[in-house]
N, C-alpha and C. Protein backbone atom coordinates (compact mmCIF):
# COMPACT_ATOMS: atom_id res chain seq x y z
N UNK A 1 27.87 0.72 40.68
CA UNK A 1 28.11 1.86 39.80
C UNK A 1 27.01 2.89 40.04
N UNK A 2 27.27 4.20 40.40
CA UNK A 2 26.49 5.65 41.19
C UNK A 2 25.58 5.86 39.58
N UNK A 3 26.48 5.77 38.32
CA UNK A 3 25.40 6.62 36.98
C UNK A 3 26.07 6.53 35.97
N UNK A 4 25.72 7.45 35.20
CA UNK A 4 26.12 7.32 33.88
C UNK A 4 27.77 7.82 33.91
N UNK A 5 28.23 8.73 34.66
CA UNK A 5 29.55 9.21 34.79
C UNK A 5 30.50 8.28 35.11
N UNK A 6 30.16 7.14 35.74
CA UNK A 6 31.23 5.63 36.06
C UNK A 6 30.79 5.04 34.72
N UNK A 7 29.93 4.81 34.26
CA UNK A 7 29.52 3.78 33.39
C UNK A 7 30.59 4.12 31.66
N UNK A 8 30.39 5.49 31.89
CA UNK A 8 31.27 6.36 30.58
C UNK A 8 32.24 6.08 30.86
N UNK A 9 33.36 6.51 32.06
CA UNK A 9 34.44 6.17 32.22
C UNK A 9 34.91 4.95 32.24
N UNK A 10 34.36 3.74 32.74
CA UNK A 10 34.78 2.58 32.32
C UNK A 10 34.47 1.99 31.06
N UNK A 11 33.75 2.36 29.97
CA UNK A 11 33.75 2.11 28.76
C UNK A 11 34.95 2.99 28.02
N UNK A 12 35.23 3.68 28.48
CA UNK A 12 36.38 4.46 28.19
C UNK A 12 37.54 3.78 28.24
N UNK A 13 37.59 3.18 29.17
CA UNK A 13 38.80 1.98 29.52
C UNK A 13 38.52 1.31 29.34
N UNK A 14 37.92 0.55 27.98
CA UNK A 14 36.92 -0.58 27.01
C UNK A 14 37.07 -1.29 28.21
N UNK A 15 36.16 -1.58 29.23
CA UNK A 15 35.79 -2.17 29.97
C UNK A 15 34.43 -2.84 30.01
N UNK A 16 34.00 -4.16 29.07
CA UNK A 16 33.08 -4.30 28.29
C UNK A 16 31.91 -4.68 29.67
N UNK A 17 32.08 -5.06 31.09
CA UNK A 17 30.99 -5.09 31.94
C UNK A 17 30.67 -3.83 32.12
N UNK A 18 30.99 -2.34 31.54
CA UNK A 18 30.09 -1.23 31.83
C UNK A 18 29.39 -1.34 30.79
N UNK A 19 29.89 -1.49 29.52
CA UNK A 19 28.60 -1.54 28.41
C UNK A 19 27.42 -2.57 28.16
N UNK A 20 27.98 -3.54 29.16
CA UNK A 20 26.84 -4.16 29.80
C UNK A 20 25.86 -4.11 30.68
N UNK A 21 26.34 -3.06 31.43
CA UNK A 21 25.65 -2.07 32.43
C UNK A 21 24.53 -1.48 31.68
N UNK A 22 25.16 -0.51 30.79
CA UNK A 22 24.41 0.24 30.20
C UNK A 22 23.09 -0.42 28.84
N UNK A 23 23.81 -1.36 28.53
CA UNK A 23 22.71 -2.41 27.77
C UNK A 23 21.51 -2.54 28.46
N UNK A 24 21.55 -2.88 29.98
CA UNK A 24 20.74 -3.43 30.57
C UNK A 24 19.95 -2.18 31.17
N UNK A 25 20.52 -1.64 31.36
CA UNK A 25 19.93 0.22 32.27
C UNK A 25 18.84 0.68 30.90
N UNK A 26 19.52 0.52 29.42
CA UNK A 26 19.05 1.53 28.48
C UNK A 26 18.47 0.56 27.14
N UNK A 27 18.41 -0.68 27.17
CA UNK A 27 18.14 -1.28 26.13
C UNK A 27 16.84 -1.05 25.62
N UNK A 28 15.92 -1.12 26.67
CA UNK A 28 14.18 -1.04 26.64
C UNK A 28 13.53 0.22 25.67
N UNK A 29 14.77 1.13 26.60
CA UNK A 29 14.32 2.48 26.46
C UNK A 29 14.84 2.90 24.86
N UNK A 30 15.96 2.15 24.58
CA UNK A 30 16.56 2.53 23.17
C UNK A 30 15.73 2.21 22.22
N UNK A 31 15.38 0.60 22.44
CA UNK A 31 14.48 -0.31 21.70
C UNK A 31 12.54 0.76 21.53
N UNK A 32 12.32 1.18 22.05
CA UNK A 32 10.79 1.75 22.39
C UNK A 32 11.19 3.51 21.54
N UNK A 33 12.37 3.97 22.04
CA UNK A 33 12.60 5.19 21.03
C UNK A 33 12.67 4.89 19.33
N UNK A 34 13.07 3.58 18.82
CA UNK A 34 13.11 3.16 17.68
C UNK A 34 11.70 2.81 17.14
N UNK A 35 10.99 2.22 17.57
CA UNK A 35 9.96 1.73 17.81
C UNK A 35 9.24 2.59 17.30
N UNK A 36 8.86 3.83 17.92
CA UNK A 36 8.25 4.97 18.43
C UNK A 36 8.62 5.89 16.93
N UNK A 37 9.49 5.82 16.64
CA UNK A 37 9.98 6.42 15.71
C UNK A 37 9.92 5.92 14.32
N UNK A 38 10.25 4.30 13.87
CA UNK A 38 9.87 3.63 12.78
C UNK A 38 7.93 3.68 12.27
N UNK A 39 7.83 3.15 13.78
CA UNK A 39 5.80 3.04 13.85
C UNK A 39 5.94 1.96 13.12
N UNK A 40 5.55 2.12 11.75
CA UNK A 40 4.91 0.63 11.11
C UNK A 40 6.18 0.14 9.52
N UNK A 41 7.28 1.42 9.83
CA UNK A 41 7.76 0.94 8.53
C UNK A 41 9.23 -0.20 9.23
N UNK A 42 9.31 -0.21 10.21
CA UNK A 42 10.35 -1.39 10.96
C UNK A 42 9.52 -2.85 11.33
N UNK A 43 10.74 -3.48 11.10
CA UNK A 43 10.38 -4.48 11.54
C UNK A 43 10.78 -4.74 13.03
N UNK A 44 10.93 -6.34 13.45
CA UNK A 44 11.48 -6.18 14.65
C UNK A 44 13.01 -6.56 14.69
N UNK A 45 13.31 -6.92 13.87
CA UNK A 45 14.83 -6.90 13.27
C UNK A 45 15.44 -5.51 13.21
N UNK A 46 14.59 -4.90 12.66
CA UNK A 46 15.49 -3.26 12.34
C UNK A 46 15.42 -2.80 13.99
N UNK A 47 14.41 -3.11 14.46
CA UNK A 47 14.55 -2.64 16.12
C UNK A 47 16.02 -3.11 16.70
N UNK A 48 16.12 -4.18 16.15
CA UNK A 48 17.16 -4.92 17.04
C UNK A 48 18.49 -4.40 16.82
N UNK A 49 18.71 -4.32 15.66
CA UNK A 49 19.74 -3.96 14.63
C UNK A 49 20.16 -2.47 15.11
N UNK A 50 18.90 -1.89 15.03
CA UNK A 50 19.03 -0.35 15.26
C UNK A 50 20.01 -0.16 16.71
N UNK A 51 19.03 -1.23 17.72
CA UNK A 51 19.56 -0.67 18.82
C UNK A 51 21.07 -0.91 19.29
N UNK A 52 21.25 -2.30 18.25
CA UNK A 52 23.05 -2.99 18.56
C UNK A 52 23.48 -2.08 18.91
N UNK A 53 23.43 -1.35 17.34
CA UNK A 53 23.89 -0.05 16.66
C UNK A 53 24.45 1.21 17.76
N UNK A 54 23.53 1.33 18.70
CA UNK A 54 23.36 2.61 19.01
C UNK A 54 24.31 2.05 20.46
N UNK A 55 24.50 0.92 20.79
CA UNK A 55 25.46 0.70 21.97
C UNK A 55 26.95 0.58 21.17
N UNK A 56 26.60 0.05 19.96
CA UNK A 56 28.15 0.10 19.42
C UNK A 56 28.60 1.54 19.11
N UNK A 57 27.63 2.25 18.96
CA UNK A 57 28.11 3.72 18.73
C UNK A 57 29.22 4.15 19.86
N UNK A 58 28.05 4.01 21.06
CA UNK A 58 28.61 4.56 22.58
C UNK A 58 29.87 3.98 22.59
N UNK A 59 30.10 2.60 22.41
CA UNK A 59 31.11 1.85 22.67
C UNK A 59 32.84 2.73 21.99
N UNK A 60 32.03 2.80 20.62
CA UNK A 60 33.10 3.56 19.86
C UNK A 60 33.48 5.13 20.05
N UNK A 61 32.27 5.73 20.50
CA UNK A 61 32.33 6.93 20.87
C UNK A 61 32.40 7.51 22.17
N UNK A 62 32.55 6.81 23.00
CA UNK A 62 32.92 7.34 24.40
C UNK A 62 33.66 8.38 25.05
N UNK A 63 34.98 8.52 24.13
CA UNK A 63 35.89 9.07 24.37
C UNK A 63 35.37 10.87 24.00
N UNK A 64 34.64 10.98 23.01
CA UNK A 64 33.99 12.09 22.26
C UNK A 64 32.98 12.86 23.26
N UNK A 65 32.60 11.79 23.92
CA UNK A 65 30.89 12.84 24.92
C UNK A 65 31.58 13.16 25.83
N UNK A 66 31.10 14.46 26.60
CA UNK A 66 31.55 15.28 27.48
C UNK A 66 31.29 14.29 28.89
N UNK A 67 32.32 14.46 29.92
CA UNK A 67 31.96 13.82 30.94
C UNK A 67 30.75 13.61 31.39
N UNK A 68 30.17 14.77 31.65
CA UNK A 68 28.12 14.72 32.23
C UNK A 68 27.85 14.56 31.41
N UNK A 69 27.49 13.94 29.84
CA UNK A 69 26.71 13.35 29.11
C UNK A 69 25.75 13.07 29.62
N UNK A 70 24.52 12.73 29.36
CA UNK A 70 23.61 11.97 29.96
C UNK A 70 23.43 10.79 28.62
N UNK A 71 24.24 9.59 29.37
CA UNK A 71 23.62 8.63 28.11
C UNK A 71 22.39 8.15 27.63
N UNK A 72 21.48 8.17 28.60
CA UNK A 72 19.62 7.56 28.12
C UNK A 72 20.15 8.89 27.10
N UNK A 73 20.19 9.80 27.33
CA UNK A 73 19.89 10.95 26.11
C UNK A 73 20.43 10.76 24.66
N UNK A 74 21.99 11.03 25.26
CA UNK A 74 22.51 10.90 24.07
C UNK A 74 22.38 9.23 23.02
N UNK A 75 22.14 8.57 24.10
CA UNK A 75 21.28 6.80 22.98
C UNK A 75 20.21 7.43 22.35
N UNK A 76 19.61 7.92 23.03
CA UNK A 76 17.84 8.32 22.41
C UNK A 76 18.18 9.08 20.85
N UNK A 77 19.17 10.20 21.16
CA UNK A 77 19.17 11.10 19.59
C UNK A 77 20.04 9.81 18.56
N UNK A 78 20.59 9.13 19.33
CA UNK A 78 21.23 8.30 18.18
C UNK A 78 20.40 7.06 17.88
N UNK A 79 19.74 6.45 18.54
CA UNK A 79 18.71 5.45 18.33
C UNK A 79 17.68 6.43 16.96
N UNK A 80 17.32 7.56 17.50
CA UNK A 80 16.23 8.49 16.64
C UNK A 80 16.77 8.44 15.38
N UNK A 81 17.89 8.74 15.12
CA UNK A 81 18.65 8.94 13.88
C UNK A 81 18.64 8.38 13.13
N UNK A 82 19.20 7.00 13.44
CA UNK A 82 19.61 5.64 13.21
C UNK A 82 17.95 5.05 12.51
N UNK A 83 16.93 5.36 13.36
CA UNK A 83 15.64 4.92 12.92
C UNK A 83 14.89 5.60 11.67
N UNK A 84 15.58 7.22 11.47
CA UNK A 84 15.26 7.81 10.78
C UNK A 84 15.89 7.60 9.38
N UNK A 85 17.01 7.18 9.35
CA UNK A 85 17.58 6.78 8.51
C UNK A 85 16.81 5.07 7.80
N UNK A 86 16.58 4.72 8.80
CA UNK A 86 15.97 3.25 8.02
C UNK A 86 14.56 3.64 7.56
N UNK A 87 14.04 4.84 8.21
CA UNK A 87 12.79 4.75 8.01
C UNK A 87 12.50 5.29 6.81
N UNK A 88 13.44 6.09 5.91
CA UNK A 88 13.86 7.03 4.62
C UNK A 88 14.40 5.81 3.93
N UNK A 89 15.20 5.09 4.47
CA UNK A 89 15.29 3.71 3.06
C UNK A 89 13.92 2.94 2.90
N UNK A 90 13.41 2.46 4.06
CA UNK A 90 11.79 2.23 3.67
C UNK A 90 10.83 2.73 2.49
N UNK A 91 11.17 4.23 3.06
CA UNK A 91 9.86 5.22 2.05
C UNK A 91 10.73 5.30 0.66
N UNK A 92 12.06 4.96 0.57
CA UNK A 92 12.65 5.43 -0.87
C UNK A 92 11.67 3.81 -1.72
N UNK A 93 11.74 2.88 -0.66
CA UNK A 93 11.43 1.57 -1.72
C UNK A 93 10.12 1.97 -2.23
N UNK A 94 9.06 2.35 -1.30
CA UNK A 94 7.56 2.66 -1.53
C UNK A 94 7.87 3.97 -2.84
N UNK A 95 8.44 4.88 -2.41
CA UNK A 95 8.54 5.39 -3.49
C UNK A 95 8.64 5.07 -5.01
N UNK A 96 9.89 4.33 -4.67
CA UNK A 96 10.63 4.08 -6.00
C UNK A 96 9.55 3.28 -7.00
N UNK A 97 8.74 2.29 -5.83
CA UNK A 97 7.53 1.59 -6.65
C UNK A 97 6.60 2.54 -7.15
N UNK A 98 6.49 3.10 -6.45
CA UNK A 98 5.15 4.87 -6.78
C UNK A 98 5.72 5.25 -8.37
N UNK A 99 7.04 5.75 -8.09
CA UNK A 99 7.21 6.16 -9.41
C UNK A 99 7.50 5.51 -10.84
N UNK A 100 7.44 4.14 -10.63
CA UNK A 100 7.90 3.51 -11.90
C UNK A 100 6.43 3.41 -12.35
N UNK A 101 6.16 4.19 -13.44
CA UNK A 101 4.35 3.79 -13.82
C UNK A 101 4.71 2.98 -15.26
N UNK A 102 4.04 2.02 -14.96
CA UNK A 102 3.23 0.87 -15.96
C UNK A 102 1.94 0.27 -16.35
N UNK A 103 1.76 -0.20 -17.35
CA UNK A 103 0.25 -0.64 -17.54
C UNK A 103 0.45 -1.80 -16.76
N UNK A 104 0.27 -1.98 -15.37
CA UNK A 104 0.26 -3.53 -14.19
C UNK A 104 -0.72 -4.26 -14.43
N UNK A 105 -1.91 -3.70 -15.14
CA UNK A 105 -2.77 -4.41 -15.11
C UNK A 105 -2.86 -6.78 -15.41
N UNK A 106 -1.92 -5.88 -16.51
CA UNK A 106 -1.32 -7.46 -17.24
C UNK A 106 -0.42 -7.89 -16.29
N UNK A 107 -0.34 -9.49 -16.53
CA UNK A 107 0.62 -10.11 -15.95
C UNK A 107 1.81 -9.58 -16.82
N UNK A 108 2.33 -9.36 -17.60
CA UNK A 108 3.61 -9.14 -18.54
C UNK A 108 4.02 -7.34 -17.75
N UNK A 109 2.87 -6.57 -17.70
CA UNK A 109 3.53 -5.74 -17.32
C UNK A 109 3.89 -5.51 -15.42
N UNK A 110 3.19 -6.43 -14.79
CA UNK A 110 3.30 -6.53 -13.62
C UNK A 110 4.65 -7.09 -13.40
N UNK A 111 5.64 -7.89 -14.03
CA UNK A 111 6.44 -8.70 -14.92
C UNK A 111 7.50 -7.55 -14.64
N UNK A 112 7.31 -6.59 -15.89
CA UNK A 112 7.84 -5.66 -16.35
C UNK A 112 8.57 -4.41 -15.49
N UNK A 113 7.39 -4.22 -14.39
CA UNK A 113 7.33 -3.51 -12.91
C UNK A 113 8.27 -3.56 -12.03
N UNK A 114 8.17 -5.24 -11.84
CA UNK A 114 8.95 -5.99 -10.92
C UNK A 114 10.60 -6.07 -11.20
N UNK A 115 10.54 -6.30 -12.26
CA UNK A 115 11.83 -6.51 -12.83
C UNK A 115 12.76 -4.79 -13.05
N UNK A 116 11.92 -3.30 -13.41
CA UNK A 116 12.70 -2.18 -13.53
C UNK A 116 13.03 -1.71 -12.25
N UNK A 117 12.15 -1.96 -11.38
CA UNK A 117 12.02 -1.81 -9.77
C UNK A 117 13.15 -2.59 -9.55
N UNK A 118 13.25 -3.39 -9.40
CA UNK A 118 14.58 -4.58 -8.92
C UNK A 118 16.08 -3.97 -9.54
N UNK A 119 16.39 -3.43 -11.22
CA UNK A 119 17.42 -2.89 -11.33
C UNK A 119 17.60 -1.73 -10.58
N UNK A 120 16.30 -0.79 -10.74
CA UNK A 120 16.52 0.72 -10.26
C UNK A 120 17.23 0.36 -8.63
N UNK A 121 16.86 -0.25 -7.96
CA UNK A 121 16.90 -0.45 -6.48
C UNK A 121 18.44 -1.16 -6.44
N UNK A 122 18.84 -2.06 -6.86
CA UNK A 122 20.27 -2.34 -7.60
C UNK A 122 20.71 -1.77 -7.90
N UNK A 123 20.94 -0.76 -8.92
CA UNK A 123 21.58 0.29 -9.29
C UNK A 123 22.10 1.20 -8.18
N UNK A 124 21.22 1.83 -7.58
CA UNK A 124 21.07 2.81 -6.23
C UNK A 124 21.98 2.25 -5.16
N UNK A 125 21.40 0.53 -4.55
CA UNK A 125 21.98 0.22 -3.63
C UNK A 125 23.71 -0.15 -3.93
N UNK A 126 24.15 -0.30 -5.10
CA UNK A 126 25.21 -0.39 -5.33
C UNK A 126 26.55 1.28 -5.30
N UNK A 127 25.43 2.13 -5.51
CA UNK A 127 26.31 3.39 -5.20
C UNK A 127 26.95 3.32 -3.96
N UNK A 128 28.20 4.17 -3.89
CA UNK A 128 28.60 4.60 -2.44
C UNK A 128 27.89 5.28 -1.82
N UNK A 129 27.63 4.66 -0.13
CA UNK A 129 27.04 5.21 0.66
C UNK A 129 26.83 7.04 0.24
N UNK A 130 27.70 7.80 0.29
CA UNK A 130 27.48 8.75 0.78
C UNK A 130 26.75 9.72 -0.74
N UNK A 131 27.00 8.68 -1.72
CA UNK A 131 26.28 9.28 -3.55
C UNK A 131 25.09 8.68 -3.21
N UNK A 132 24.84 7.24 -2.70
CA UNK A 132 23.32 7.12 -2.57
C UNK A 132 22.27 8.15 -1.64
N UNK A 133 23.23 8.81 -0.57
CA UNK A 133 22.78 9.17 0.47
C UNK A 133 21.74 10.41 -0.43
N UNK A 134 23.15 11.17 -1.04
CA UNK A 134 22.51 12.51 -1.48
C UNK A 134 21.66 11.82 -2.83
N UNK A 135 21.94 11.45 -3.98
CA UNK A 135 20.93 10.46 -4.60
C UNK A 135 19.55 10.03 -4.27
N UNK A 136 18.97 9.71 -3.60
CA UNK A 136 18.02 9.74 -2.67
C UNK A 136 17.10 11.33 -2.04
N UNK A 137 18.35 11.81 -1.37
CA UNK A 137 17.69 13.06 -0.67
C UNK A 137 17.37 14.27 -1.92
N UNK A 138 17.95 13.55 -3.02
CA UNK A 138 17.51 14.73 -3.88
C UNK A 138 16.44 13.98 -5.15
N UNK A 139 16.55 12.82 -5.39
CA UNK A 139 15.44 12.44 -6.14
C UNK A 139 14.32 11.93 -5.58
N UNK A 140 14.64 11.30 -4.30
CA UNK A 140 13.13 10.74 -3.83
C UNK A 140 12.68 11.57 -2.63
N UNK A 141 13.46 12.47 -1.84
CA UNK A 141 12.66 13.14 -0.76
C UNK A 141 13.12 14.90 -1.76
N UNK A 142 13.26 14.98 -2.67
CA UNK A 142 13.26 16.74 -3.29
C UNK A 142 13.32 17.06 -2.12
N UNK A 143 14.64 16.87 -1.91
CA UNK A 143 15.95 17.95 -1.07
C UNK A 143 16.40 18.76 -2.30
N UNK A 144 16.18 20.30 -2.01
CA UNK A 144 17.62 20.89 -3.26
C UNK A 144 18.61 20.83 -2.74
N UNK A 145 19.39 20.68 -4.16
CA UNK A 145 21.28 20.99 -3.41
C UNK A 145 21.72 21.47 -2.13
N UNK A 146 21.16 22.92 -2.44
CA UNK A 146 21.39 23.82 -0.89
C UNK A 146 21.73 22.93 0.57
N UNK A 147 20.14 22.41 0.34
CA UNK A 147 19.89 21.95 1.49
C UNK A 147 21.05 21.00 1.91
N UNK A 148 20.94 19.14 0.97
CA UNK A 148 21.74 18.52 0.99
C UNK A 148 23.25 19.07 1.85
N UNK A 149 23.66 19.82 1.09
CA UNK A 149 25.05 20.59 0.82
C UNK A 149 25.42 20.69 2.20
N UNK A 150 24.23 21.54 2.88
CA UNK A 150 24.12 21.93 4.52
C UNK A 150 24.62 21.41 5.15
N UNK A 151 23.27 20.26 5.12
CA UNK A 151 23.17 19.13 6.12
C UNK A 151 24.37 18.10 6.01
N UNK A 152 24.71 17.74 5.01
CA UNK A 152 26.41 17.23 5.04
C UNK A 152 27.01 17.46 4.92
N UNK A 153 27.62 18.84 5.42
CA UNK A 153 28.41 19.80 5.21
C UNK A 153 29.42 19.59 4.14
N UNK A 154 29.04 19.45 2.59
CA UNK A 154 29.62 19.26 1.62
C UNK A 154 29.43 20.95 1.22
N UNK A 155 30.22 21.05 0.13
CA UNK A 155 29.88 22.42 -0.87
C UNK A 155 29.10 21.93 -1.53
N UNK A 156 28.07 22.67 -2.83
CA UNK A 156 27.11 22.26 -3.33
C UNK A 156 27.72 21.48 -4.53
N UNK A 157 28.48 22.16 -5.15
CA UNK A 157 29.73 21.40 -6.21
C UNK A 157 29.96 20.28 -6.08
N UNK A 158 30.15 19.62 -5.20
CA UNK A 158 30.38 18.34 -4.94
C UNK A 158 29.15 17.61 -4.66
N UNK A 159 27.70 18.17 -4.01
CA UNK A 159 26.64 17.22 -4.38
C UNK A 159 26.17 17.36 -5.81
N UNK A 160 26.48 18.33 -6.37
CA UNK A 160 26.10 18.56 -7.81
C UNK A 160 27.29 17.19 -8.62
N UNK A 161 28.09 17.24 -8.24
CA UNK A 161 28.95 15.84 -9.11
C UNK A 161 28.41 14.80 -8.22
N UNK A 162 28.18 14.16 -7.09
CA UNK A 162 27.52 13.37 -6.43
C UNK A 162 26.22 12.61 -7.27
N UNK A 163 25.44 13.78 -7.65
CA UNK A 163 24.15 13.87 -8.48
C UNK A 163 24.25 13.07 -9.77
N UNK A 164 25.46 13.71 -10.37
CA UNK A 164 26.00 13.60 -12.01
C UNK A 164 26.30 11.87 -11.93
N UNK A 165 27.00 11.60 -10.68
CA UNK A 165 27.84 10.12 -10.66
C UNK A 165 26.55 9.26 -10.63
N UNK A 166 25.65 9.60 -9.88
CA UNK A 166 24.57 8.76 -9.33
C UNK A 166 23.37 8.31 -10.79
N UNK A 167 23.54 9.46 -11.48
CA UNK A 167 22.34 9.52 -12.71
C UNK A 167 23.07 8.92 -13.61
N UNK A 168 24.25 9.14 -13.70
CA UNK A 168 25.03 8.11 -14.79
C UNK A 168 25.69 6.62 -14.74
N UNK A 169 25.36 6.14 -13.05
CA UNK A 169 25.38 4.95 -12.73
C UNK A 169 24.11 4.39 -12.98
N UNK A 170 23.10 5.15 -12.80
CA UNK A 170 22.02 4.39 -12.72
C UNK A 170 20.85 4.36 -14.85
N UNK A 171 22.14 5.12 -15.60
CA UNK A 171 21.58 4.92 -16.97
C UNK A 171 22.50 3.95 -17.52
N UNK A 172 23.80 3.76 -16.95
CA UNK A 172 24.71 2.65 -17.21
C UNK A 172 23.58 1.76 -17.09
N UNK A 173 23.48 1.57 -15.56
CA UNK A 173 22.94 -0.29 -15.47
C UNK A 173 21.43 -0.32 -16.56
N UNK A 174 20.26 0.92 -16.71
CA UNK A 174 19.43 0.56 -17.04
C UNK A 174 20.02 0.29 -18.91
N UNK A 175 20.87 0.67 -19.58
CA UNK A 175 20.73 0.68 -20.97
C UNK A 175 21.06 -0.61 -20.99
N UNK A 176 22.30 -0.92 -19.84
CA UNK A 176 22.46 -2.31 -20.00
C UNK A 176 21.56 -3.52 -20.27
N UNK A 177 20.80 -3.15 -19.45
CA UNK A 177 19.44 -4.23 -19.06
C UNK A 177 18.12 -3.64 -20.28
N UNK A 178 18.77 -2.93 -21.52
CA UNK A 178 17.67 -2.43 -22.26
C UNK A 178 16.18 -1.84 -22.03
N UNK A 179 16.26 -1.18 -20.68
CA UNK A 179 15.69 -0.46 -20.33
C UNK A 179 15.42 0.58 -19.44
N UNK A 180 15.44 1.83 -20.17
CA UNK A 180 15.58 3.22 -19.72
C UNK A 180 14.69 3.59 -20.02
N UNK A 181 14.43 4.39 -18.58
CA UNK A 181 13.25 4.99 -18.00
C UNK A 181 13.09 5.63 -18.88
């Protein structure tokens, strides 16, 4: 096989020894862009995971990239992505601990910590992907609407009810559990 232009086309014709090709040509390089990109908040699981990821992408998306693609490339922005995305669920957990303030000092309230942290993070992870997504980008990384709206090419109206669903899922579960923030 001459490059990436045979290797596309026979994954195109799910021809699973080219995406084996390309495993082996681009794995290192996928794996080290994740890497590179997590630093210290991945593990070596999320490396791994990440990179499945980024051949199952190709696998699924083949048909979509322009003939001259260059795949090391186009893996690299999707490996990047993919890492960036885990690396923002990382910082939401550090966050989420940042912001729950308690007297920790005590064992009861260290207790106390552990346990609002554990619903809040429950609550959240139980939203739909795409309400946690904006949920997140607007309470723990202060994204405004605007922005959000942009970048997922939603109208703002709809991250503004996104917002509404997300704050009222997450006072459901806490009244439940008799405690709101």
């Amino acid at each position: 096989m001459r490059g990436d232009y045979d290797i596309l086309i026979q994954i195109r014709r799910k021809e699973q020894s080219a995406l084996e090709i390309a495993i082996r040509r681009y794995a290192r390089y996928v794996a080290a862009v994740i890497q590179k990109t997590l630093g210290n908040a991945g593990t070596p699981q999320d490396v791994e995971e990440l990179s499945s990821d980024a051949f199952v992408a190709l696998w699924e998306n083949a048909e979509r990239l322009r003939d001259d693609s260059d795949l090391k490339y186009w893996l690299a922005v999707v490996a990047r992505n993919a890492a960036l995305k885990c690396q923002r669920a990382h910082q939401y957990t550090e966050m989420l601990e940042e912001n729950l303030i308690f007297d920790s000092s005590s064992p009861q309230g260290r207790l106390e910590k552990e346990e609002r942290i554990r619903l809040v993070r429950s609550a959240v992870d139980s939203m739909e992907s795409v309400d946690r997504e904006v949920f997140l980008r607007h309470y723990f990384w202060h994204q405004p609407v605007s922005q959000i709206a942009s970048e997922m090419e939603k109208n703002q109206s709809a991250i503004k009810s996104r917002l509404a669903r997300g704050r009222e899922k997450l006072r459901k579960v806490l009244m439940k559990e008799d405690c709101l923030l």
